[in-house]
PDB file of N, CA and C in Angstrom:
ATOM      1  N   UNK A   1       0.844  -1.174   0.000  1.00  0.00           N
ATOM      2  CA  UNK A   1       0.000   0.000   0.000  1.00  0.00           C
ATOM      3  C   UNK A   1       0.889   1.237   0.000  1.00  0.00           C
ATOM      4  N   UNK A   2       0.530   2.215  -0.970  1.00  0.00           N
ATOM      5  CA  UNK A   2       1.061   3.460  -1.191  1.00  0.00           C
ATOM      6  C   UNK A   2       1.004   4.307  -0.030  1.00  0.00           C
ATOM      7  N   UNK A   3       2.102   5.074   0.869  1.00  0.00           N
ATOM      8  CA  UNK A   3       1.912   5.710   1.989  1.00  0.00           C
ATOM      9  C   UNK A   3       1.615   7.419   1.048  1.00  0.00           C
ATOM     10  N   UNK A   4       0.639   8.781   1.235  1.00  0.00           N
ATOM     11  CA  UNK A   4       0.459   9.482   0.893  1.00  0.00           C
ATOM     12  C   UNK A   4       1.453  10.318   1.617  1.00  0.00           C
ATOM     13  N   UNK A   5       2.295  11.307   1.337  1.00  0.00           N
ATOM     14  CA  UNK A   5       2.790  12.318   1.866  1.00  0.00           C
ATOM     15  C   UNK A   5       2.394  13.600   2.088  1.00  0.00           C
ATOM     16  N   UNK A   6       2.166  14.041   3.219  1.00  0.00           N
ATOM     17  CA  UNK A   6       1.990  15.958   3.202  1.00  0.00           C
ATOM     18  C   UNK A   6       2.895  16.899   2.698  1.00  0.00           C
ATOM     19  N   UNK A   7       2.426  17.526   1.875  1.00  0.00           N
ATOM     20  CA  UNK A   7       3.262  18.773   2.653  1.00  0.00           C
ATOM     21  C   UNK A   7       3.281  19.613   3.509  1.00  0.00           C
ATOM     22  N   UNK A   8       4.527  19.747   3.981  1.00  0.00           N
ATOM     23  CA  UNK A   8       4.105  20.205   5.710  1.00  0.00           C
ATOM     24  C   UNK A   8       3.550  20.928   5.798  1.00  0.00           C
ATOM     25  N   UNK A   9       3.524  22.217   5.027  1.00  0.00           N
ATOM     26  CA  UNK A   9       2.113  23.073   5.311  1.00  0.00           C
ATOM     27  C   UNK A   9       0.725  22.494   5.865  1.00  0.00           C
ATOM     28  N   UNK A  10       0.734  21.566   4.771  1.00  0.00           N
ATOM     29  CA  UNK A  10      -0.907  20.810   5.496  1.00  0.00           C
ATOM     30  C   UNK A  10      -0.322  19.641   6.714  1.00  0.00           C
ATOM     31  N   UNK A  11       0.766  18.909   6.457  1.00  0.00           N
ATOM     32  CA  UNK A  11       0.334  18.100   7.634  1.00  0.00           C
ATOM     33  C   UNK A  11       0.174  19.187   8.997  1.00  0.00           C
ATOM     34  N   UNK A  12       1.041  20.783   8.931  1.00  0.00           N
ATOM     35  CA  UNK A  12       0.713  21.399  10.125  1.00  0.00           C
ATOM     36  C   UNK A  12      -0.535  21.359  10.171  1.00  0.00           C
ATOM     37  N   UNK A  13      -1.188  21.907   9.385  1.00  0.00           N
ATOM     38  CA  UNK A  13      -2.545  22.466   9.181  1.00  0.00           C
ATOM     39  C   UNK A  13      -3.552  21.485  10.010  1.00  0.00           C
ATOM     40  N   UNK A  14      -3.209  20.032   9.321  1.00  0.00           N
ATOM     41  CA  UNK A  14      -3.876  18.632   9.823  1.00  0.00           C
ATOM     42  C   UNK A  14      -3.552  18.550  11.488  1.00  0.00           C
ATOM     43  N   UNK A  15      -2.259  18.435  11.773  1.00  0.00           N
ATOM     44  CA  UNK A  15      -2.339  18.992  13.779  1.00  0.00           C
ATOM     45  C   UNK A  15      -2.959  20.221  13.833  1.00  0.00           C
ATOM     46  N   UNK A  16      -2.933  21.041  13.647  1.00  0.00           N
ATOM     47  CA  UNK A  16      -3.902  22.043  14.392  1.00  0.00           C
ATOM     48  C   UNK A  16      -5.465  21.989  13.929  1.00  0.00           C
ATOM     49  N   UNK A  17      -5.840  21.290  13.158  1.00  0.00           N
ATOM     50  CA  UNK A  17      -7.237  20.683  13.009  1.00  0.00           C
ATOM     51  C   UNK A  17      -7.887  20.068  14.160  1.00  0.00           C
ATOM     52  N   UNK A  18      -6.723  19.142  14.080  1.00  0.00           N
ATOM     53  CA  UNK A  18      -6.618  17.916  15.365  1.00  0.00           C
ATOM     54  C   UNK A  18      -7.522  18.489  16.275  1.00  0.00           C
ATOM     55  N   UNK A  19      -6.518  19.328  16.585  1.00  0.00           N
ATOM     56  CA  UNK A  19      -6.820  20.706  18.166  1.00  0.00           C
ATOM     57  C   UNK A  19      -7.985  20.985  18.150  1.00  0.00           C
ATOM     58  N   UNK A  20      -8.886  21.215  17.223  1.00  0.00           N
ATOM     59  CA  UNK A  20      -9.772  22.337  16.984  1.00  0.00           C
ATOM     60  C   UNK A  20     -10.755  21.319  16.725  1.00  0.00           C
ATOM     61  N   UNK A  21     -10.499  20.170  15.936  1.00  0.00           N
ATOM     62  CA  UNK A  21     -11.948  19.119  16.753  1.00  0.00           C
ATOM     63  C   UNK A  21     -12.141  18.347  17.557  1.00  0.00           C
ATOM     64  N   UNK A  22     -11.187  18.343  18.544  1.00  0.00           N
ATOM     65  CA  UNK A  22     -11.194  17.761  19.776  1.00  0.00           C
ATOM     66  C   UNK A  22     -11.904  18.594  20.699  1.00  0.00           C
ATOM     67  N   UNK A  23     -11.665  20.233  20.593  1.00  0.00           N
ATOM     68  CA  UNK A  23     -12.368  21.060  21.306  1.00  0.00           C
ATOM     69  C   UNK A  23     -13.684  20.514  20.973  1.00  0.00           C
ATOM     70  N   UNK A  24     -14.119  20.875  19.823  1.00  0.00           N
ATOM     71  CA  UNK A  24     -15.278  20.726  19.008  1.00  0.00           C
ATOM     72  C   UNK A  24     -16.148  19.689  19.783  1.00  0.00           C
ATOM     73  N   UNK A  25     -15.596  17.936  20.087  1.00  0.00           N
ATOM     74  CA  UNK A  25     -15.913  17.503  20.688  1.00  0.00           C
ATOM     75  C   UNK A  25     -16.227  17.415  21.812  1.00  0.00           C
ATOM     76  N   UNK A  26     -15.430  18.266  22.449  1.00  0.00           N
ATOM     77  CA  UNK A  26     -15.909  17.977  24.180  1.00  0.00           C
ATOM     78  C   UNK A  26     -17.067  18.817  24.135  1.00  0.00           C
ATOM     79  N   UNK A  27     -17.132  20.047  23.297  1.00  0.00           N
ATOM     80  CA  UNK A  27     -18.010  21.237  23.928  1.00  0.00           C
ATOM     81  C   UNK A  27     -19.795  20.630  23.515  1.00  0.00           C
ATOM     82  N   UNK A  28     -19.182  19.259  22.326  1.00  0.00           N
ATOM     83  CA  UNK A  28     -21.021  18.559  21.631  1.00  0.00           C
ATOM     84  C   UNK A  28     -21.116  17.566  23.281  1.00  0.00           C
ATOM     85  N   UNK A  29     -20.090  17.058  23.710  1.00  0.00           N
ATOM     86  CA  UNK A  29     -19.880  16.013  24.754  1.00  0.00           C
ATOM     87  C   UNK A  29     -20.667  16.650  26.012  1.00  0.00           C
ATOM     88  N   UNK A  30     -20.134  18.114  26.090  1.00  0.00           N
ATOM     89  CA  UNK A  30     -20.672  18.710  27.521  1.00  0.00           C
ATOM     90  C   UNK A  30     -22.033  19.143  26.855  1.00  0.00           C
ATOM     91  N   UNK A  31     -22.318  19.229  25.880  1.00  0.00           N
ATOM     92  CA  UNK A  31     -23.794  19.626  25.637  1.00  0.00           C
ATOM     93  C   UNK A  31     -24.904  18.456  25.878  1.00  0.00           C
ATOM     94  N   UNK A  32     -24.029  17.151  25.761  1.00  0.00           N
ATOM     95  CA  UNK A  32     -24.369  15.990  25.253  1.00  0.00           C
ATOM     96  C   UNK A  32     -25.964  15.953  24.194  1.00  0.00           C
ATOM     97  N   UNK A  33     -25.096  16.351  22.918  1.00  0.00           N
ATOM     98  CA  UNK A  33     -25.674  16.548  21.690  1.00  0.00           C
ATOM     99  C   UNK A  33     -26.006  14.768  21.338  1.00  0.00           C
ATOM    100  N   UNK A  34     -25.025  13.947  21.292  1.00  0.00           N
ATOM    101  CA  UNK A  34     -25.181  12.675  20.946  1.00  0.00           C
ATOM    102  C   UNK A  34     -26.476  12.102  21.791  1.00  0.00           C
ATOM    103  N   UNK A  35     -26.551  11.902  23.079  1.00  0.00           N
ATOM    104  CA  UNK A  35     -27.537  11.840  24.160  1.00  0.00           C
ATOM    105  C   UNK A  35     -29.081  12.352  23.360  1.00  0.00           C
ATOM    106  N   UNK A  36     -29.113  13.491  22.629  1.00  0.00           N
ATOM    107  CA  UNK A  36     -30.019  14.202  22.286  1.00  0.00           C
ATOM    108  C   UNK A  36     -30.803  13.338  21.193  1.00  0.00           C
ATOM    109  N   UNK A  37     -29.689  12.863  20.248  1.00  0.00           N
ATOM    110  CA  UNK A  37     -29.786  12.150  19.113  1.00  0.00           C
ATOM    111  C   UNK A  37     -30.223  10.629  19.008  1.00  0.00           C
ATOM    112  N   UNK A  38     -30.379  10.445  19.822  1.00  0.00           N
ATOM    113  CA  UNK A  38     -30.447   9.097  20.402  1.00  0.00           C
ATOM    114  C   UNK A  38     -31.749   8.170  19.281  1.00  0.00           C
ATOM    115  N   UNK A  39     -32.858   9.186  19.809  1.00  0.00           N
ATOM    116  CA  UNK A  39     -34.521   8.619  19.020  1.00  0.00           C
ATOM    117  C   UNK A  39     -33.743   9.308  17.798  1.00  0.00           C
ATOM    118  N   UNK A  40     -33.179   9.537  16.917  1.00  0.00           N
ATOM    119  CA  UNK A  40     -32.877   9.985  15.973  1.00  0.00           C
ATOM    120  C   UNK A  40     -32.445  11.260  15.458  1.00  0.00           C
ATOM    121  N   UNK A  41     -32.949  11.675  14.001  1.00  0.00           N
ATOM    122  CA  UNK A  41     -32.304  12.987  13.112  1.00  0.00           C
ATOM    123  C   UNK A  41     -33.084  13.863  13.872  1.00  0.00           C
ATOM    124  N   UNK A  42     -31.978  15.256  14.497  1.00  0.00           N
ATOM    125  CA  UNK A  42     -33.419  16.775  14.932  1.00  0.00           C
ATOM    126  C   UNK A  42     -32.627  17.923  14.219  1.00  0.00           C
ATOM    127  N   UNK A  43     -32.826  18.508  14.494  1.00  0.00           N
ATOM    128  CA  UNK A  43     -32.791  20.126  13.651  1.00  0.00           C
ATOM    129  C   UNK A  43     -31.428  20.747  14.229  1.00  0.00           C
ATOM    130  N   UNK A  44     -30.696  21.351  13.904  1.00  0.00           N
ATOM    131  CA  UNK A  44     -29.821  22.269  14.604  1.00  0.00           C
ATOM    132  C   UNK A  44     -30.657  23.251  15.759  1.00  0.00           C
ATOM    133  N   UNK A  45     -31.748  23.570  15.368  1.00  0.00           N
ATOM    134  CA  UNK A  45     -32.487  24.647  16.141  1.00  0.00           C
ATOM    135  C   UNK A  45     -33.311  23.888  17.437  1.00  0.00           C
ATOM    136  N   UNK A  46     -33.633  22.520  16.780  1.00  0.00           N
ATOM    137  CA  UNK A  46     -34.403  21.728  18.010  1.00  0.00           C
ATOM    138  C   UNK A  46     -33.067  21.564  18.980  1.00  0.00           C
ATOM    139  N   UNK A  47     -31.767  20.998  18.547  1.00  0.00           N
ATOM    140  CA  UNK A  47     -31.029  20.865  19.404  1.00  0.00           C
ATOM    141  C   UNK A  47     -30.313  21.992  20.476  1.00  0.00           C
ATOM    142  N   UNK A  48     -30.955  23.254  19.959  1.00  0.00           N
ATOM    143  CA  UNK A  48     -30.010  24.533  20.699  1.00  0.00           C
ATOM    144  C   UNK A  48     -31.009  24.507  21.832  1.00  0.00           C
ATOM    145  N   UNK A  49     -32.120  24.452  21.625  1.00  0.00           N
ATOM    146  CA  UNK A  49     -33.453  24.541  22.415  1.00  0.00           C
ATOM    147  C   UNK A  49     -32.884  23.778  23.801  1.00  0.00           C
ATOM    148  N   UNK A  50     -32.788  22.445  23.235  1.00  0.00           N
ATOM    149  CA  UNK A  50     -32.848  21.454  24.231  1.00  0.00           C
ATOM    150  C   UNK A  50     -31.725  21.577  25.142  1.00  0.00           C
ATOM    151  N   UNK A  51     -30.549  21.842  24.232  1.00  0.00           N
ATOM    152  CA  UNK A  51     -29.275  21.821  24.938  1.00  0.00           C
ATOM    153  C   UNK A  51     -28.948  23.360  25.604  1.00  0.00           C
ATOM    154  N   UNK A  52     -29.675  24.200  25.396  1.00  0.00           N
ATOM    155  CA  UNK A  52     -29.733  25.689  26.045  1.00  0.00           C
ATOM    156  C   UNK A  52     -28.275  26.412  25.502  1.00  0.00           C
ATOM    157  N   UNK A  53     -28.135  26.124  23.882  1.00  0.00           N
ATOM    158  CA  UNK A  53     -26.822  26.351  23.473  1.00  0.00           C
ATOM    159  C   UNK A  53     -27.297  27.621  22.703  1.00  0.00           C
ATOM    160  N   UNK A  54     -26.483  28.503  22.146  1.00  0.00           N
ATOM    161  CA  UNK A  54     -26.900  29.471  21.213  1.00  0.00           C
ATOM    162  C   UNK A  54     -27.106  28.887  19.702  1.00  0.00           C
ATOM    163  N   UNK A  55     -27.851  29.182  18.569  1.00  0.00           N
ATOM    164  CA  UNK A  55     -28.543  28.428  17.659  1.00  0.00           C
ATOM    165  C   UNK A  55     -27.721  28.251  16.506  1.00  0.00           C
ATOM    166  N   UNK A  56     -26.629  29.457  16.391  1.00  0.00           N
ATOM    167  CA  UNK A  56     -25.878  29.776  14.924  1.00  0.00           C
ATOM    168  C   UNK A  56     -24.139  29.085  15.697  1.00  0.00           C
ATOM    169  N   UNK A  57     -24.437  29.469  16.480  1.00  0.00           N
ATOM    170  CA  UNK A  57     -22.796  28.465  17.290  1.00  0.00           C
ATOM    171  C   UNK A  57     -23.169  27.270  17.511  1.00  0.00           C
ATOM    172  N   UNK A  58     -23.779  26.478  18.261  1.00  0.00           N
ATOM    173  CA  UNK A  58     -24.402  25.497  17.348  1.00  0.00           C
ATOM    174  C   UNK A  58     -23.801  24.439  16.351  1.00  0.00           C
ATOM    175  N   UNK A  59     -25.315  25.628  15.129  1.00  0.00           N
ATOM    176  CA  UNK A  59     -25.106  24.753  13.807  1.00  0.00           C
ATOM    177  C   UNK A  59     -23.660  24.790  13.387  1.00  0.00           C
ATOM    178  N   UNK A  60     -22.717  25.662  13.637  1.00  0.00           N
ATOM    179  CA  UNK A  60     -21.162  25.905  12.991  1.00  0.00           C
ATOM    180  C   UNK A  60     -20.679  24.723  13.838  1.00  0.00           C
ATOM    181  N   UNK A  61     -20.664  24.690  15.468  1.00  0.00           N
ATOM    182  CA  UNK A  61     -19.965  23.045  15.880  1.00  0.00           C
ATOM    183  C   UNK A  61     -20.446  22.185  15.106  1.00  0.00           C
ATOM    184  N   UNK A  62     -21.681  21.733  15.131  1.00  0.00           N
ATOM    185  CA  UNK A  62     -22.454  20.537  14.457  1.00  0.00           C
ATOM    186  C   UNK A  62     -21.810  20.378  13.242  1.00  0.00           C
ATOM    187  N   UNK A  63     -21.619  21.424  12.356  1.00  0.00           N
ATOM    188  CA  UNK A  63     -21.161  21.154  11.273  1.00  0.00           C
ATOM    189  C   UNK A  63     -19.624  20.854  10.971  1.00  0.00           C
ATOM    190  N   UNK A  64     -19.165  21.657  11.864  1.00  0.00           N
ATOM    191  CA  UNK A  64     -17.245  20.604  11.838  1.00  0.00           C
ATOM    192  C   UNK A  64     -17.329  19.522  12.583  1.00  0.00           C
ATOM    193  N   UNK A  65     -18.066  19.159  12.888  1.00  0.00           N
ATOM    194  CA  UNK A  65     -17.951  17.601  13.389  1.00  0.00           C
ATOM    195  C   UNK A  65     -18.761  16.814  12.324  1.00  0.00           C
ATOM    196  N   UNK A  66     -19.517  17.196  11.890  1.00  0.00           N
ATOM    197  CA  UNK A  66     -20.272  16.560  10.672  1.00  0.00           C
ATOM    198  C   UNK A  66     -18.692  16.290   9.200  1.00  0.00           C
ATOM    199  N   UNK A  67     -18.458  17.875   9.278  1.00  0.00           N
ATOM    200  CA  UNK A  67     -16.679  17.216   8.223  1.00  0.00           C
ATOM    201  C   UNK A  67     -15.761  16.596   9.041  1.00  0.00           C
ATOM    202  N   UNK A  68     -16.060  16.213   9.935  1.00  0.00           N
ATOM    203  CA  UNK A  68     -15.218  14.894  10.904  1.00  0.00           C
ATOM    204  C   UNK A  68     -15.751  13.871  10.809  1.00  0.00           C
ATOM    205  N   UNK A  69     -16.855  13.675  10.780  1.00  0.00           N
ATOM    206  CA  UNK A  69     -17.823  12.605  10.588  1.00  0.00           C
ATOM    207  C   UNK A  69     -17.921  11.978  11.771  1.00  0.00           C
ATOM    208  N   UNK A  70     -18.396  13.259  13.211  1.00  0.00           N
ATOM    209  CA  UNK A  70     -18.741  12.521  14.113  1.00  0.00           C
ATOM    210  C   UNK A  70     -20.685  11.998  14.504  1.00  0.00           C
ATOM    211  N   UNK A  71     -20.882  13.396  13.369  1.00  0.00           N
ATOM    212  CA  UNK A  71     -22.476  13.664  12.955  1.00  0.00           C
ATOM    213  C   UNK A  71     -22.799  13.178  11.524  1.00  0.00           C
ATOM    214  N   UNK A  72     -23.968  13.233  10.978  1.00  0.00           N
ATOM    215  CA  UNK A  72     -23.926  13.867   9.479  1.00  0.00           C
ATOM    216  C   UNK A  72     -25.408  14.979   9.881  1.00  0.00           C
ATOM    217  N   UNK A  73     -25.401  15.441   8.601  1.00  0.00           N
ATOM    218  CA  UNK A  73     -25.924  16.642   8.440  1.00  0.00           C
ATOM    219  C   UNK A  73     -26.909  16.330   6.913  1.00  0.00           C
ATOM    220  N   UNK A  74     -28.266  16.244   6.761  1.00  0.00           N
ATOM    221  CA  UNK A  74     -28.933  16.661   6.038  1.00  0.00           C
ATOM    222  C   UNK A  74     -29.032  18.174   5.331  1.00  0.00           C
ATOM    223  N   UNK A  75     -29.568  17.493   4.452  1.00  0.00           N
ATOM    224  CA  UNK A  75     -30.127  19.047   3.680  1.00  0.00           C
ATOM    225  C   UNK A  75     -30.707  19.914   4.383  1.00  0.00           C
ATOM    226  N   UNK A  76     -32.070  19.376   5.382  1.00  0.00           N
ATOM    227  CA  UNK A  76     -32.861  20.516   5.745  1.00  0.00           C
ATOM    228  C   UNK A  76     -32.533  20.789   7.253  1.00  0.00           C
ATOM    229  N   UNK A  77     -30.738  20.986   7.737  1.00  0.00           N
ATOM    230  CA  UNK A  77     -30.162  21.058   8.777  1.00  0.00           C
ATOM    231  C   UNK A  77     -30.287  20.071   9.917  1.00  0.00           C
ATOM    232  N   UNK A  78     -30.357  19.061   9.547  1.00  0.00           N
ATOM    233  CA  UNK A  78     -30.794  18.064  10.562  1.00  0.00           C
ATOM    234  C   UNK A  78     -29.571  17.198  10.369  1.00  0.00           C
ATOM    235  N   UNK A  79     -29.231  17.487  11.828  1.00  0.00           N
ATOM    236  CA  UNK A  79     -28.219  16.110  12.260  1.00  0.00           C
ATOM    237  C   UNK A  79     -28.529  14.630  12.756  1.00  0.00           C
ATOM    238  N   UNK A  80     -27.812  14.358  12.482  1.00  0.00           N
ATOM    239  CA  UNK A  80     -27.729  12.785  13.214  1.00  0.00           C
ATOM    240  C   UNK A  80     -26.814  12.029  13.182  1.00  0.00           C
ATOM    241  N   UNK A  81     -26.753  10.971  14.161  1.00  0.00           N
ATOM    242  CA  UNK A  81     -24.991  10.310  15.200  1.00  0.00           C
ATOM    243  C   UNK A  81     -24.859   9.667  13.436  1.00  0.00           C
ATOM    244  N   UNK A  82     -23.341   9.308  13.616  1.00  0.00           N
ATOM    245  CA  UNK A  82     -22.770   8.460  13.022  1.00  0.00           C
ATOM    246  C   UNK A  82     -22.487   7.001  13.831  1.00  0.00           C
ATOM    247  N   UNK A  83     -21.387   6.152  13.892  1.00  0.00           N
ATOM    248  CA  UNK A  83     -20.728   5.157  14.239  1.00  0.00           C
ATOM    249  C   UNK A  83     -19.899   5.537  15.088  1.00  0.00           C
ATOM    250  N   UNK A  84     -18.873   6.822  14.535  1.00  0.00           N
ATOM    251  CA  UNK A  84     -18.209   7.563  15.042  1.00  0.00           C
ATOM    252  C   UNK A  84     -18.961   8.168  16.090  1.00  0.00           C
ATOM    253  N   UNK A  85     -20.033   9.339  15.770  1.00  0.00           N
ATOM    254  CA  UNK A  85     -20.498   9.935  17.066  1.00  0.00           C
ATOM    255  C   UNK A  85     -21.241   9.223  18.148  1.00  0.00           C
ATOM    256  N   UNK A  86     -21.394   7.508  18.228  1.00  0.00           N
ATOM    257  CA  UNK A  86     -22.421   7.100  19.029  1.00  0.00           C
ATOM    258  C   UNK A  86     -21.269   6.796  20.526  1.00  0.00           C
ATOM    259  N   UNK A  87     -20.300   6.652  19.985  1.00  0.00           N
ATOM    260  CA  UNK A  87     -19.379   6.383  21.232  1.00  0.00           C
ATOM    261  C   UNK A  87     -19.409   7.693  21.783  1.00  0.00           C
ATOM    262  N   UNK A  88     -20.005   9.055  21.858  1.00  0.00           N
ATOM    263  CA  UNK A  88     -20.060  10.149  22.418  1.00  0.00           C
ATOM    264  C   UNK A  88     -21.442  10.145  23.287  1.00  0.00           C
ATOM    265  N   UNK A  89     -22.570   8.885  23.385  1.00  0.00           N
ATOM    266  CA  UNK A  89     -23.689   8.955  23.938  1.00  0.00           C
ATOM    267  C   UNK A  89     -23.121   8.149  24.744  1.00  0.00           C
ATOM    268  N   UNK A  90     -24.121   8.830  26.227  1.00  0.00           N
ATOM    269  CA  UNK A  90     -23.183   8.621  27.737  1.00  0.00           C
ATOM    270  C   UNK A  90     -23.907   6.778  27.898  1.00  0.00           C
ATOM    271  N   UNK A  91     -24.438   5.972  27.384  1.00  0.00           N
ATOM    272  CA  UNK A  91     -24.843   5.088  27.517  1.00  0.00           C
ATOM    273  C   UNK A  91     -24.260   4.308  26.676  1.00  0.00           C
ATOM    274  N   UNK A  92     -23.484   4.451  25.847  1.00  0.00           N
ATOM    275  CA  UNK A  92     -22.940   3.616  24.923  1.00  0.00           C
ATOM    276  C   UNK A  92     -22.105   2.272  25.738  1.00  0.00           C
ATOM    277  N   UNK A  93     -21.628   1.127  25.064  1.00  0.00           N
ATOM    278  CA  UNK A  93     -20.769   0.142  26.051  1.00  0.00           C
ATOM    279  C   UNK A  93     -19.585   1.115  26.049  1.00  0.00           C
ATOM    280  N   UNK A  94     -19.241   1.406  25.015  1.00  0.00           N
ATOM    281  CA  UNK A  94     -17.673   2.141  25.354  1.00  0.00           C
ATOM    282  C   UNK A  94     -17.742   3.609  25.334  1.00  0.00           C
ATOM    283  N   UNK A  95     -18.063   4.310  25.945  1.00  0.00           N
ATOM    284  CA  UNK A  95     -18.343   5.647  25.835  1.00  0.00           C
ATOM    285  C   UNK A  95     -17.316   6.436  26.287  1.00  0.00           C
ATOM    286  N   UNK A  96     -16.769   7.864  25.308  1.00  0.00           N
ATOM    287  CA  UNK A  96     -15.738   8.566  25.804  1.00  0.00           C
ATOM    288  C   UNK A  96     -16.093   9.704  25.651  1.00  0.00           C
ATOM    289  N   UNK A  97     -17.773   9.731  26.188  1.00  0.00           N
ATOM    290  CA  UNK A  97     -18.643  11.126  26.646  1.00  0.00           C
ATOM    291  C   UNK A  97     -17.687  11.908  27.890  1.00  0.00           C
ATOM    292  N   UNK A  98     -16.687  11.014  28.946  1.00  0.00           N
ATOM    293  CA  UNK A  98     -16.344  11.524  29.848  1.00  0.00           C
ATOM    294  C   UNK A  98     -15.020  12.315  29.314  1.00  0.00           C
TER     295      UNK A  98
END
């Protein structure tokens, strides 16, 4: 198998990504957005409601974790867990909600 190379510009770029969706994660984790998702797909706006988050900060987390693919994201703003995001619901067997 062919190993791909960066150039370092991007592999920097790719660590400080890193950084910036790990935040991303804890702050859906402390919202517990996944938890939310559970019965299924809701709205960016149903979820600000519930989670007492602001509505447009929010949809912008939801959505870099959606290009992480810890969510996905419909057309008509509606998220929902992945594979990836279910290990973020505090009930999961392996959960690293904490």
């Amino acid at each position: 198998m062919e190993e791909t190379v960066l150039r370092p510009s991007l592999a920097l770029r790719k660590l400080v990504n890193g950084f910036q969706v790990s935040q991303a994660i804890y702050a859906a984790a402390t919202l517990g957005i996944a938890d939310l998702l559970i019965a299924g797909p809701k709205s960016s706006d149903a979820l600000a409601i519930e989670s007492g988050a602001n509505p447009d900060a929010l949809y912008r987390l939801l959505r870099a974790l959606a290009a992480a693919g810890v969510f996905h994201e419909d057309d008509a703003r509606c998220f929902a867990l992945t594979e990836l995001g279910d290990a973020l619901r505090s009930d999961a067997p392996e959960t690293v909600a904490g």
